[in-house]
C-alpha atoms as a PDB file:
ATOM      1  CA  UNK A   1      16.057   7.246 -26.897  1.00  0.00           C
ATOM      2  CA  UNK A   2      14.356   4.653 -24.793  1.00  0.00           C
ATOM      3  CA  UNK A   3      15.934   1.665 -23.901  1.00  0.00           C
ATOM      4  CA  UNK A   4      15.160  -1.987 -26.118  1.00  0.00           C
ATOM      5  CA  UNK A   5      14.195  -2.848 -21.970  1.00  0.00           C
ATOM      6  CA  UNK A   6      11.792   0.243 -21.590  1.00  0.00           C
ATOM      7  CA  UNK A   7      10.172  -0.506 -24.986  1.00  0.00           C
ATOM      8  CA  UNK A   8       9.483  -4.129 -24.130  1.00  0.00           C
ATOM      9  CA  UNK A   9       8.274  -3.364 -20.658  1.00  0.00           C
ATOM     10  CA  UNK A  10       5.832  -0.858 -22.031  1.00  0.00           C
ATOM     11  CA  UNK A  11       4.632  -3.127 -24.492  1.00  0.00           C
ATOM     12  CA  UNK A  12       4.327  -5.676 -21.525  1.00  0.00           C
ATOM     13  CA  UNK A  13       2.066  -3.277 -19.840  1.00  0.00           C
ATOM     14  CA  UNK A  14      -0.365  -2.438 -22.260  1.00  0.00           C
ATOM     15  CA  UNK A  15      -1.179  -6.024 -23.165  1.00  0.00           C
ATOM     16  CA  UNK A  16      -1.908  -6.771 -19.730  1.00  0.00           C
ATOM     17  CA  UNK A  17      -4.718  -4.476 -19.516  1.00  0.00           C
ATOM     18  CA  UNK A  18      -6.141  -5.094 -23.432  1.00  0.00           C
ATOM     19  CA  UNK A  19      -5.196  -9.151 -23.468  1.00  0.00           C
ATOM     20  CA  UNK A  20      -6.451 -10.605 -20.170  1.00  0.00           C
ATOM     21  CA  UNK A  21      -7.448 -13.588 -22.040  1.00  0.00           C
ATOM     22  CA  UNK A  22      -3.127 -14.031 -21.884  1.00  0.00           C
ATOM     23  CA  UNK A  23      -3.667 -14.473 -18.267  1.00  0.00           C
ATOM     24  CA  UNK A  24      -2.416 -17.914 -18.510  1.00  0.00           C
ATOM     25  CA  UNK A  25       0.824 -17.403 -20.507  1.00  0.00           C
ATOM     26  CA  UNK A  26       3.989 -15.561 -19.864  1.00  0.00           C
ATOM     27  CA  UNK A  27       4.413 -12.080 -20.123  1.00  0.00           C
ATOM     28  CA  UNK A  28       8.201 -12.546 -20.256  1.00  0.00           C
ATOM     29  CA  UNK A  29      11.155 -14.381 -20.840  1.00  0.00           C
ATOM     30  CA  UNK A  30      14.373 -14.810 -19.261  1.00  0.00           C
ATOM     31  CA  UNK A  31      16.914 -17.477 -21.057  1.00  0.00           C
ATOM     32  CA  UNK A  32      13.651 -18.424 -23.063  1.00  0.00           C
ATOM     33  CA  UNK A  33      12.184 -19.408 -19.347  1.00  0.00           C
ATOM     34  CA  UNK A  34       8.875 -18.088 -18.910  1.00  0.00           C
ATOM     35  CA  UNK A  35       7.553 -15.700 -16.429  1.00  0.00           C
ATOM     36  CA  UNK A  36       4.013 -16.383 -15.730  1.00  0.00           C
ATOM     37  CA  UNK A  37       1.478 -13.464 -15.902  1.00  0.00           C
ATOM     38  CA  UNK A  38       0.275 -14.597 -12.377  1.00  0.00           C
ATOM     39  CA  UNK A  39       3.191 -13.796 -10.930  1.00  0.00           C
ATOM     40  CA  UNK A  40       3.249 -10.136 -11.967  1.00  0.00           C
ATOM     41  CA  UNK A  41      -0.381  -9.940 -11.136  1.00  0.00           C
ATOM     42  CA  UNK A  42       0.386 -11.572  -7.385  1.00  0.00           C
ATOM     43  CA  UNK A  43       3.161  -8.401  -6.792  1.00  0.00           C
ATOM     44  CA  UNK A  44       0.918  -6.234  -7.605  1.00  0.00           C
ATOM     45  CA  UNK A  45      -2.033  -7.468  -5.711  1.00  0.00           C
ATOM     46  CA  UNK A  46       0.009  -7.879  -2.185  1.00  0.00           C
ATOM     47  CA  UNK A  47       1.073  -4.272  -2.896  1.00  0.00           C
ATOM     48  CA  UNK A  48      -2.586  -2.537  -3.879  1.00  0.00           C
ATOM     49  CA  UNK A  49      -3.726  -4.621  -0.630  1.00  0.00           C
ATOM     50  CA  UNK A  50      -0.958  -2.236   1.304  1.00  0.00           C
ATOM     51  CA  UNK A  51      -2.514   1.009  -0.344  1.00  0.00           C
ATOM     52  CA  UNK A  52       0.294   1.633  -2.479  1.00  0.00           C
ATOM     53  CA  UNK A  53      -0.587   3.349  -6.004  1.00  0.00           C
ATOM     54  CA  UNK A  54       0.650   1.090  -9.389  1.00  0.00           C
ATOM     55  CA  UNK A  55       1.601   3.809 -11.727  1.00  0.00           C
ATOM     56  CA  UNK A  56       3.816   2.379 -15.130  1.00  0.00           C
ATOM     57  CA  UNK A  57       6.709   3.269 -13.055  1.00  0.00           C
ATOM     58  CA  UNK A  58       6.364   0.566 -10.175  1.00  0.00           C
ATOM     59  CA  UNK A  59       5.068  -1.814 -12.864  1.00  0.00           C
ATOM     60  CA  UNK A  60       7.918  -1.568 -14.407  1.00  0.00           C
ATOM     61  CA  UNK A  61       9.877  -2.428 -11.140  1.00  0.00           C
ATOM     62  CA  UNK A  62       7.940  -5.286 -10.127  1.00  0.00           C
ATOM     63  CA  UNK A  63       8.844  -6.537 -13.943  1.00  0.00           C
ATOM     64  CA  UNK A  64      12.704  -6.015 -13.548  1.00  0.00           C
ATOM     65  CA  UNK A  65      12.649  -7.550  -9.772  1.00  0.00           C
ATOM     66  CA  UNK A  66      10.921 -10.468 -11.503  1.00  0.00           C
ATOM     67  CA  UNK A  67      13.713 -10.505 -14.271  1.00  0.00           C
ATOM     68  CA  UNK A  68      16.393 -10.566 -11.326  1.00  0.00           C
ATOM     69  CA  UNK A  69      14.433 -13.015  -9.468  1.00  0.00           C
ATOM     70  CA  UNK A  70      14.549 -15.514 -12.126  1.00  0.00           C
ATOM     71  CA  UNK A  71      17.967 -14.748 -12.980  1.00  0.00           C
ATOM     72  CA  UNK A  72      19.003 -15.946 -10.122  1.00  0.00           C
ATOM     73  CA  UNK A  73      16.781 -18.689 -10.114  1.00  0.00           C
ATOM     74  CA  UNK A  74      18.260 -19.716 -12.871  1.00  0.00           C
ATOM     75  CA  UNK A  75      21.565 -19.476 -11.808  1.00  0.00           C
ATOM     76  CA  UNK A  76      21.191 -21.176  -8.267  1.00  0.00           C
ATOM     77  CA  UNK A  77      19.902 -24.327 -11.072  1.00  0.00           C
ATOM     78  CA  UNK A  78      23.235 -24.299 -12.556  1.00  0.00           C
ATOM     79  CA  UNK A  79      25.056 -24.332  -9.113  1.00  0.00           C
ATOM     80  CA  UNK A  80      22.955 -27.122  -8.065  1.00  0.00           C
ATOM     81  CA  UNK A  81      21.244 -25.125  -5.063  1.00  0.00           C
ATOM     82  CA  UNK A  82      17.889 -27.330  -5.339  1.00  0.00           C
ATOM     83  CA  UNK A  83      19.710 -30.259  -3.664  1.00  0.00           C
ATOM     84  CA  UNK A  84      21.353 -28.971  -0.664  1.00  0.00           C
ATOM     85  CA  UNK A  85      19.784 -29.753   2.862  1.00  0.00           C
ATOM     86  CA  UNK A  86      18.964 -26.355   3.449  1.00  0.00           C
ATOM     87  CA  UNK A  87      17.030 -25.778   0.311  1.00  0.00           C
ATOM     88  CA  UNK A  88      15.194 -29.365   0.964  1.00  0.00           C
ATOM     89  CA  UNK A  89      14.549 -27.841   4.552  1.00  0.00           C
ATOM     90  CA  UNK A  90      13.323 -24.664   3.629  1.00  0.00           C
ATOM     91  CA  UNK A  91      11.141 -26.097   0.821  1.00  0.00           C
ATOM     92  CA  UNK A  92       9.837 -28.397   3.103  1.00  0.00           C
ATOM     93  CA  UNK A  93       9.043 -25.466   5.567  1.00  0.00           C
ATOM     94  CA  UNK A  94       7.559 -22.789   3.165  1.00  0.00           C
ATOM     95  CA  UNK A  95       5.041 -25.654   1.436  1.00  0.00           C
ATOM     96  CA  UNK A  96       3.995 -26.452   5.177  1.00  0.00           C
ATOM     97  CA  UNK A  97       3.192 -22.674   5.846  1.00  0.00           C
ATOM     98  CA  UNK A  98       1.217 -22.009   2.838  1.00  0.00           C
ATOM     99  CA  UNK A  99      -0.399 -25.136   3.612  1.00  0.00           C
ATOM    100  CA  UNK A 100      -1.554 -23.819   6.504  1.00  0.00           C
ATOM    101  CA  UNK A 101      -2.543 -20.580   5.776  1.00  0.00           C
ATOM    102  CA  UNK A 102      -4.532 -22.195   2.717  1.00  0.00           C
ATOM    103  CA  UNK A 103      -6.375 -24.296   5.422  1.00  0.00           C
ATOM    104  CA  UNK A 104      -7.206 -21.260   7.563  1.00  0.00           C
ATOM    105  CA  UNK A 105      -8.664 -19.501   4.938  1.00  0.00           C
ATOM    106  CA  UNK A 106     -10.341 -22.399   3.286  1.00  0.00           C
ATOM    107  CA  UNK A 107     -12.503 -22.751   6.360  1.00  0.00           C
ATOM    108  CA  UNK A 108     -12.679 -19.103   7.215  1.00  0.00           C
ATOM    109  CA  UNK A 109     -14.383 -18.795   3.840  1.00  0.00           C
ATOM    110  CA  UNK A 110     -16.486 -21.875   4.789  1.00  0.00           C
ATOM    111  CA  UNK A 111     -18.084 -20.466   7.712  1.00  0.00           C
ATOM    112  CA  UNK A 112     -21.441 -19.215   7.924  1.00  0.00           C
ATOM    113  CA  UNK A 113     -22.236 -16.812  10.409  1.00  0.00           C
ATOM    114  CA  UNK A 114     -26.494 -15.450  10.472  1.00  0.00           C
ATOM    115  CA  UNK A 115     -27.530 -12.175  11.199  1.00  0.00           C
ATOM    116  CA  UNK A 116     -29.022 -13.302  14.131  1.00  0.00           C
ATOM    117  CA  UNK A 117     -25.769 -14.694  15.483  1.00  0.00           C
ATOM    118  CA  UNK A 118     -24.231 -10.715  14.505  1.00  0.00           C
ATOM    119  CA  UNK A 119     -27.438  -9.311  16.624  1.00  0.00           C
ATOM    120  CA  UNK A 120     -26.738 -11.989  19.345  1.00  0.00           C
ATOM    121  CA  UNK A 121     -23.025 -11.439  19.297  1.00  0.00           C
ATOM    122  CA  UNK A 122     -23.486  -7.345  19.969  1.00  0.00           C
ATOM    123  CA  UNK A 123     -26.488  -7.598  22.684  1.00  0.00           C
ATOM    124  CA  UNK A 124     -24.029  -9.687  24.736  1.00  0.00           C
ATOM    125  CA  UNK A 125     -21.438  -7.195  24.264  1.00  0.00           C
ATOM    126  CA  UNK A 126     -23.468  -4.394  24.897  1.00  0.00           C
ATOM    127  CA  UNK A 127     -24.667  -6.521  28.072  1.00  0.00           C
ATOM    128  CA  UNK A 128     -21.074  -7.483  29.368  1.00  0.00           C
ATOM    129  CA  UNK A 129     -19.459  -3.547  28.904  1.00  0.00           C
ATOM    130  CA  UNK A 130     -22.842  -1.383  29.884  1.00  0.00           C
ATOM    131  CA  UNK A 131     -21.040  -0.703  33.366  1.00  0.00           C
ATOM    132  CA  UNK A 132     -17.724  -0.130  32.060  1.00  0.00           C
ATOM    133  CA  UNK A 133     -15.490   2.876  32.033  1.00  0.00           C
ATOM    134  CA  UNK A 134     -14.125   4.143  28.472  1.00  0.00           C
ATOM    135  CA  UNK A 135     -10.848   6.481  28.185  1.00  0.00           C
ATOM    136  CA  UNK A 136      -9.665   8.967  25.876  1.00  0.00           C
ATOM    137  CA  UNK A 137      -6.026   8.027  25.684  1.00  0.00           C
ATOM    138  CA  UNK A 138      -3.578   9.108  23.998  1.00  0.00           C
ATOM    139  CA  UNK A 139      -0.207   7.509  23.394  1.00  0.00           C
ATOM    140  CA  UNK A 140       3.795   8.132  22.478  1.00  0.00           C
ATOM    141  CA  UNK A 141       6.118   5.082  21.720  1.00  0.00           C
ATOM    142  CA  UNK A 142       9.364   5.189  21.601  1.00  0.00           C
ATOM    143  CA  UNK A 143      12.092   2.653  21.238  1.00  0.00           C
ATOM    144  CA  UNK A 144      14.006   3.446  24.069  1.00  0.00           C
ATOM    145  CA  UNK A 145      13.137   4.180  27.899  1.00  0.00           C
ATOM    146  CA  UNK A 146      15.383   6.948  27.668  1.00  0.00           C
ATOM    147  CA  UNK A 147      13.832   8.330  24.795  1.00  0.00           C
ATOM    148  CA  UNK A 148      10.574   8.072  26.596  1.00  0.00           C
ATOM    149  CA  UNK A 149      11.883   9.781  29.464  1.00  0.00           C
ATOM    150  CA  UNK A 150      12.749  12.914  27.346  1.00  0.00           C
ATOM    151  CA  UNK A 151       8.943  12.731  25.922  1.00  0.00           C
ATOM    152  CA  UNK A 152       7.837  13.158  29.377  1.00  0.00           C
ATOM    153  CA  UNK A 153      10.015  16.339  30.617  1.00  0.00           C
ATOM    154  CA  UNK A 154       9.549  17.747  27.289  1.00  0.00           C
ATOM    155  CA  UNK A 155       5.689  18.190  28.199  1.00  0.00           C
ATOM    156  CA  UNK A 156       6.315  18.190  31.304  1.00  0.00           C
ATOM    157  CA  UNK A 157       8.296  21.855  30.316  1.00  0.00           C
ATOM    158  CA  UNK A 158       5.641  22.537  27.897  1.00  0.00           C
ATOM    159  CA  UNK A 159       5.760  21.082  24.621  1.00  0.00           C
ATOM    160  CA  UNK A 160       2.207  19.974  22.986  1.00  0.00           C
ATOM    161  CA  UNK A 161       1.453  16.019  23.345  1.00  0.00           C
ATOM    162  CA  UNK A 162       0.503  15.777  19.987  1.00  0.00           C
ATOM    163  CA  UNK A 163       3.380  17.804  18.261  1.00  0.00           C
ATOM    164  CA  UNK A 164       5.495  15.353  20.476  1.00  0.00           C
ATOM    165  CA  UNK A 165       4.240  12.197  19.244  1.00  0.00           C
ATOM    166  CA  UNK A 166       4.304  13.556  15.515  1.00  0.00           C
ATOM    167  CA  UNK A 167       8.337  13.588  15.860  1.00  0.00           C
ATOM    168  CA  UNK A 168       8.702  11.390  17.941  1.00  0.00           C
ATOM    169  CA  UNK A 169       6.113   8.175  18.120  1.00  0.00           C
ATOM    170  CA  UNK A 170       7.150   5.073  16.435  1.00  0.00           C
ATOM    171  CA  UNK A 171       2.882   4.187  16.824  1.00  0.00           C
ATOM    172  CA  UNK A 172       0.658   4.527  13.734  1.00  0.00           C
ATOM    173  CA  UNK A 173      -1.107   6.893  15.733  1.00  0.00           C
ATOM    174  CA  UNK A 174       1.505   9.175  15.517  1.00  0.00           C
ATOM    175  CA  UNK A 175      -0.157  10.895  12.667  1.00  0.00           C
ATOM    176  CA  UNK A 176      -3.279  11.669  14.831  1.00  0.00           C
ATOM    177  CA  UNK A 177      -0.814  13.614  17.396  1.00  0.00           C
ATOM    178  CA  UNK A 178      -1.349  10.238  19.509  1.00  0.00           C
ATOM    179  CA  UNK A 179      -4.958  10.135  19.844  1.00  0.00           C
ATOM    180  CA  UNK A 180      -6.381   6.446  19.964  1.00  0.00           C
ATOM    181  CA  UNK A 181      -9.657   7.429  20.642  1.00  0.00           C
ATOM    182  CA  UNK A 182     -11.670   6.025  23.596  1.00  0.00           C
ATOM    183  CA  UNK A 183     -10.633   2.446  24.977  1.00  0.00           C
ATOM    184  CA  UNK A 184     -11.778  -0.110  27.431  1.00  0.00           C
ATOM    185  CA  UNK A 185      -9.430  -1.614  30.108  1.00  0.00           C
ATOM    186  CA  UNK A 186      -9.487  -4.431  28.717  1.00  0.00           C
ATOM    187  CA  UNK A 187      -8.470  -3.336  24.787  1.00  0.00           C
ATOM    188  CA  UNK A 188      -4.868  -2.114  26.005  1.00  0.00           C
ATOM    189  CA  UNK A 189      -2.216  -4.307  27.659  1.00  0.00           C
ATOM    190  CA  UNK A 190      -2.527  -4.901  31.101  1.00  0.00           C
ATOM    191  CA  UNK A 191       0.593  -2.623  32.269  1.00  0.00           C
ATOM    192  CA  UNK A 192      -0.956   0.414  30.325  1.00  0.00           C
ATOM    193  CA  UNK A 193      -4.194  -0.349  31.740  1.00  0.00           C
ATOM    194  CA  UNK A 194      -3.481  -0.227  35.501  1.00  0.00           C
ATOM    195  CA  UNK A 195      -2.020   3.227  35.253  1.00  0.00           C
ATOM    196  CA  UNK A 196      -4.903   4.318  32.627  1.00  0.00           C
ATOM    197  CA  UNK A 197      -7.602   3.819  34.950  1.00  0.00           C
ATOM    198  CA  UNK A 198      -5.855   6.136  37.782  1.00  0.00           C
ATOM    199  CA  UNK A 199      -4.718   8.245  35.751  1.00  0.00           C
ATOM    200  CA  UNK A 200      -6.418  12.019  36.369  1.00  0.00           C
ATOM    201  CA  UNK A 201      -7.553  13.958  33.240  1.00  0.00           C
ATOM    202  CA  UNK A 202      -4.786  15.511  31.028  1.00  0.00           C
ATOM    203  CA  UNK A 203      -2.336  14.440  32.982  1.00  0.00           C
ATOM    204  CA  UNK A 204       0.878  12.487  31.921  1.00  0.00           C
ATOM    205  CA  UNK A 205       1.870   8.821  32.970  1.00  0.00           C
ATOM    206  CA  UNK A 206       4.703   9.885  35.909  1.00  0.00           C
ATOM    207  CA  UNK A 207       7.067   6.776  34.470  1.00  0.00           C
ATOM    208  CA  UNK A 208       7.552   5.410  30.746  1.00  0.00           C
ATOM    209  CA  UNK A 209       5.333   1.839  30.547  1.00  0.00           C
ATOM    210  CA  UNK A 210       7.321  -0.679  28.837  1.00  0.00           C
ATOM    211  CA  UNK A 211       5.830  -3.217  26.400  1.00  0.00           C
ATOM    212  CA  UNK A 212       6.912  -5.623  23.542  1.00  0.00           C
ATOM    213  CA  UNK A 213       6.369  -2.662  20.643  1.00  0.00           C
ATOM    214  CA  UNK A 214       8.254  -0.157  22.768  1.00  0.00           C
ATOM    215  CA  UNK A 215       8.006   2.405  25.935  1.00  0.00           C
ATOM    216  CA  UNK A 216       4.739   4.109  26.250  1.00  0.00           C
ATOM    217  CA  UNK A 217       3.808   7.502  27.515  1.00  0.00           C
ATOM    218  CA  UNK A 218       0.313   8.097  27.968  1.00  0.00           C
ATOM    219  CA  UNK A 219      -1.921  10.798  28.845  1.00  0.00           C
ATOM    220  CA  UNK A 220      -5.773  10.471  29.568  1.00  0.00           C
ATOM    221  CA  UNK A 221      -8.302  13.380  27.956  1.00  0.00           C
ATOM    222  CA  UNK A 222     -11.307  11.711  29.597  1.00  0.00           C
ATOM    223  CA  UNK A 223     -13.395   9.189  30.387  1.00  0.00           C
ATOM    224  CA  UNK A 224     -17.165   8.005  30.101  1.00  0.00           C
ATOM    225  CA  UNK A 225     -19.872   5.662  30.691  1.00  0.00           C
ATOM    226  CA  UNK A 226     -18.984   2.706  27.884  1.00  0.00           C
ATOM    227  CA  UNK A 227     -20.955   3.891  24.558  1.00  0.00           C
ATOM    228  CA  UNK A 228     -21.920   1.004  22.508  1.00  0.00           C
ATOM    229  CA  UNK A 229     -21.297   1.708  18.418  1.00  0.00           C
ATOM    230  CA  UNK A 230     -24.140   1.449  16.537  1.00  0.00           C
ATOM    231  CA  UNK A 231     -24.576  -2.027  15.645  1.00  0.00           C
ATOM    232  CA  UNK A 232     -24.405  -0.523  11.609  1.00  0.00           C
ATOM    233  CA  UNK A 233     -21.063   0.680  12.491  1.00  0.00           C
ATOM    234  CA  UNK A 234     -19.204  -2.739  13.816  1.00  0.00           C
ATOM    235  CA  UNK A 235     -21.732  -5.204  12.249  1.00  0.00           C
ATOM    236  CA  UNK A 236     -18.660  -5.979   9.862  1.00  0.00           C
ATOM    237  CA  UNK A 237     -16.119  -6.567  12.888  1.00  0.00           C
ATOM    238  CA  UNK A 238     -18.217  -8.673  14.709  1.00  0.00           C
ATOM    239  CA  UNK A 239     -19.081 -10.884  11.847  1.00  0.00           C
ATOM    240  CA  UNK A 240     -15.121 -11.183  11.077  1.00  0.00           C
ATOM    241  CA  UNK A 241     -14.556 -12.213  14.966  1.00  0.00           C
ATOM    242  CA  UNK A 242     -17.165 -14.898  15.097  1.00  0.00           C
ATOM    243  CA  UNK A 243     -16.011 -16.256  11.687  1.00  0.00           C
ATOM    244  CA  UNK A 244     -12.482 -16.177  13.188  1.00  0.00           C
ATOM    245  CA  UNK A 245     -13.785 -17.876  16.780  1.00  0.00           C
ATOM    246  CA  UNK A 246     -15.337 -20.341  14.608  1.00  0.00           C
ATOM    247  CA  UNK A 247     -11.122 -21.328  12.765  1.00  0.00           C
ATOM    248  CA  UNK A 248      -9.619 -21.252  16.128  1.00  0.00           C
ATOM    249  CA  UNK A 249     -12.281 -23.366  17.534  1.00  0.00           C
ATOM    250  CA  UNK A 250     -12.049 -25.807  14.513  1.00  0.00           C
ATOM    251  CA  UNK A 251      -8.203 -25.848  15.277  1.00  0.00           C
ATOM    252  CA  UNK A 252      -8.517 -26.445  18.580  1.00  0.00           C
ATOM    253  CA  UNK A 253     -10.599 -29.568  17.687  1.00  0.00           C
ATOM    254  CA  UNK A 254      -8.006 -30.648  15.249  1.00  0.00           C
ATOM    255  CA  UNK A 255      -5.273 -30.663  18.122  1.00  0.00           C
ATOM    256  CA  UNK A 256      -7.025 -31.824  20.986  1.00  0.00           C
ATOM    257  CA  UNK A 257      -8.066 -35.370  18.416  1.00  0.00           C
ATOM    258  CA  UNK A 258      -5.027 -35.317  17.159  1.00  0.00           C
ATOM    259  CA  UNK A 259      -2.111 -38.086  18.379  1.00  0.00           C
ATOM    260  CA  UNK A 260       1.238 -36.642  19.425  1.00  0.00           C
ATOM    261  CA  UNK A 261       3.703 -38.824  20.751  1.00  0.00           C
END
């Protein structure tokens, strides 16, 4: 037999998908204190934006780590939590950062970007990286230079790059056996870069590259003339980088007026 909790949590589910009109009241209540619908909804929102499937199992998760969560809410109330310096601190801290990030998308959703300025923006790009070289590189991270150092004679002896990085990346590209596709010089850090460039088709960097994500091994399949995409393809990247030139240009206004003693 199902548990009184189960039941309720089932019941919970189903009237959030035939009551949205409820979207304003609680869905639950812990001590006879409310949780708010919108705070179910925001779980499950920050996890869909991640990929990850909401079947009535996880719902019912997010509902019992909501439960907890208030709980001991509730509890850190009774024990007076609220007015200790670090809560204060912390309060003062979080409300700051949301602030922010409010503010940064408030005016990323403000700006207006043409399709002319999109057209502009990938004729200049097209302009500035005709003469450029692209690679097909491939990559294996590890977390240690040791570790890195056995990815190297293991190929070196004959194991297959891309089996390699399967087991033993800790890139996302692991999944791809390592492949990143082709790159500029300038889209890889500049340590990777200098031994990119020289480095002859299909053959392995001699030395593990260290970086702040890890120790790199890299191996070059080719190179080319730089291929523009088709402006189709990236029309939606570029428009995201001007909008995003356009914040960081609006913040750098904001500090350079602003008076800092």
């Amino acid at each position: 037999m199902e548990s009184a909790m189960n039941l309720k949590f089932k019941s919970v589910i189903l009237m959030l998908f035939i009551a949205p009109q409820l979207s304003a009241e609680a869905i639950l209540t812990v001590n006879d204190q409310p949780i708010e619908r919108s705070s179910f909804e925001s779980q499950v929102n920050r996890l869909t934006s991640q990929g990850v499937a909401i079947d009535n199992a996880l719902q019912n998760k997010i509902l019992e780590e909501l439960v907890v969560r208030e709980l001991m809410r509730q509890e850190a109330i009774k024990l007076n939590l609220q007015e200790t310096e670090y809560f204060k601190t912390r309060l003062q801290d979080t409300r700051a950062t949301i602030l922010s990030e409010l503010l940064l998308k408030t005016w990323y959703d403000d700006v207006q970007i043409l399709e002319g300025d999109v057209q502009a923006e990938y004729d200049s790009r097209l302009a500035f990286n005709k003469d450029e070289t692209q690679y097909d590189l491939n990559v294996i991270v590890t977390k240690t230079k040791q570790t890195a150092l056995e990815v190297i004679k293991s190929i070196n002896a004959g194991s297959e790059f891309a089996e390699v990085a399967r087991n033993l990346s800790i890139d996302v590209s692991s999944e791809l056996g390592g492949k990143l596709g082709w790159r500029l010089s300038n889209e890889v850090i500049k340590d990777i870069s200098n031994v990119m460039v020289n480095l002859p088709k299909n053959m392995l960097s001699f030395y593990p590259i260290e970086s702040q994500s890890g120790w790199y091994v890299i191996k070059v399949s080719g190179s080319r003339q730089y291929v523009m995409p088709e402006l189709s393809n990236i029309s939606d990247q570029i428009l995201r980088d001007l909008k995003s030139l356009a914040v960081q240009k609006k913040l750098s206004a904001l500090r350079s007026e602003a008076k800092v003693k």
